[in-house]
Protein backbone atom coordinates (compact mmCIF):
# COMPACT_ATOMS: atom_id res chain seq x y z
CA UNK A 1 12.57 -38.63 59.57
CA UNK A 2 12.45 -36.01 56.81
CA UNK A 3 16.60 -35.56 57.29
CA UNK A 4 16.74 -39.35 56.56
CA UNK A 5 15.01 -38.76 53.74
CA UNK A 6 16.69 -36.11 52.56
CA UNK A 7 19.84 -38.38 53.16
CA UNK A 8 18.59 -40.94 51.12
CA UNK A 9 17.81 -43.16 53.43
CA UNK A 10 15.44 -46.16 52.66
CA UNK A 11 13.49 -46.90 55.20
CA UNK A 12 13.06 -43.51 56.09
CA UNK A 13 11.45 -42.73 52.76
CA UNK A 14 9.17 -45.85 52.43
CA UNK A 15 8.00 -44.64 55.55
CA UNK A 16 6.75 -41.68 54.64
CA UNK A 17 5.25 -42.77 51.05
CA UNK A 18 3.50 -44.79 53.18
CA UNK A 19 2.46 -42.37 55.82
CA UNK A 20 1.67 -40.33 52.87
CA UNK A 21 -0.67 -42.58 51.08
CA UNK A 22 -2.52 -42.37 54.24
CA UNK A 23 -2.95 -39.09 55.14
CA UNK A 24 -1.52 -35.43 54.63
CA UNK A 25 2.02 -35.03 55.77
CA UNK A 26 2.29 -31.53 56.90
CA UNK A 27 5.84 -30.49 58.43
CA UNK A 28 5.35 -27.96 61.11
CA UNK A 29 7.73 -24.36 60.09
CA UNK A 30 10.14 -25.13 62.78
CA UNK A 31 11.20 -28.49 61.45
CA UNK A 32 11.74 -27.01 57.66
CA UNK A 33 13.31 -24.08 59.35
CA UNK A 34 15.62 -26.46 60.85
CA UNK A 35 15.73 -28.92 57.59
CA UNK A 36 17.12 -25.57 55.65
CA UNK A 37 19.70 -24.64 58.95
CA UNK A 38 21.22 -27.59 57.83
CA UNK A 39 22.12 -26.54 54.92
CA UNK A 40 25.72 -26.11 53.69
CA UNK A 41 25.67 -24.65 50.51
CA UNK A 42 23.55 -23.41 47.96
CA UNK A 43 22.75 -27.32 46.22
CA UNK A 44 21.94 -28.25 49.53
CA UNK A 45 19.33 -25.14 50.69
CA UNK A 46 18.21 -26.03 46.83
CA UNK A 47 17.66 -29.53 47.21
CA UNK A 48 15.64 -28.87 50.65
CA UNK A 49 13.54 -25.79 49.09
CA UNK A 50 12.72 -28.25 46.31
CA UNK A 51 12.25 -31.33 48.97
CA UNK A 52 9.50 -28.97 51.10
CA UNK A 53 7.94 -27.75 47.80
CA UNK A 54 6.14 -30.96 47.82
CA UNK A 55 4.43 -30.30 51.28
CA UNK A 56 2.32 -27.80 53.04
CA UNK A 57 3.98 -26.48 56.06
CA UNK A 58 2.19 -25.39 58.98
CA UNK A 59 2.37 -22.74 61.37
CA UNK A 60 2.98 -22.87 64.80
CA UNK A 61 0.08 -22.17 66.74
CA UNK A 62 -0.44 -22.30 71.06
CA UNK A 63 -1.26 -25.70 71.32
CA UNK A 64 1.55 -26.57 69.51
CA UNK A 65 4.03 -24.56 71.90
CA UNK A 66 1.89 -25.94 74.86
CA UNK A 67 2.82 -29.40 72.96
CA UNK A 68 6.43 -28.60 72.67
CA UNK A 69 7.04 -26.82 76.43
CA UNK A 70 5.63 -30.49 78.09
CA UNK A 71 7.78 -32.20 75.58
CA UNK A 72 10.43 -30.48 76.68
CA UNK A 73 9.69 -30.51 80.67
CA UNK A 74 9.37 -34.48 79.96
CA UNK A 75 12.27 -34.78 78.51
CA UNK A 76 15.26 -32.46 78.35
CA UNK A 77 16.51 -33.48 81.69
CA UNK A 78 15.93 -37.48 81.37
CA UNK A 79 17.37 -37.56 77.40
CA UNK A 80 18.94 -34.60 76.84
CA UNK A 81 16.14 -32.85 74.59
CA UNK A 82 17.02 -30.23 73.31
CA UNK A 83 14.23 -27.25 72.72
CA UNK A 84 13.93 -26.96 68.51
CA UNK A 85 13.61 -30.97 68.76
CA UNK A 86 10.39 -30.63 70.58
């Protein structure tokens, strides 16, 4: 969702104003790690540094690898997860 709305994309970003009017959106380090991988250039890292200004990013912690690892035991094999997406 947050590369959609780094892309622009409409729906993607009324979702999350939404979700944010609600409650704290707080993008775990791995995703903005992977948000800044991305990157192709300078204006891009830029634009994402400046896009994850506006949110606190949290730390990984064990119950999120535990999380992750069944995630991933559900389904990499079935869908063809791979591990950073869980």
């Amino acid at each position: 969702m947050l590369i959609d709305c780094l892309r622009g994309n409409p729906a993607a970003i009324g979702f999350l104003t939404s979700l944010a009017q609600r409650e704290a959106v707080t993008p775990h380090l791995l995703v903005a790690a992977e948000l800044l991988a991305g990157a192709r250039d300078k204006r891009e890292q830029s634009a994402i540094e400046s896009f994850l200004a506006a949110f606190t990013i949290v730390a990984p912690n064990e119950s999120d690898g535990q999380a992750a690892l069944n995630l991933y035991r559900q389904f990499h094999l079935s869908h063809g997860v791979d591990w950073p997406d869980c």
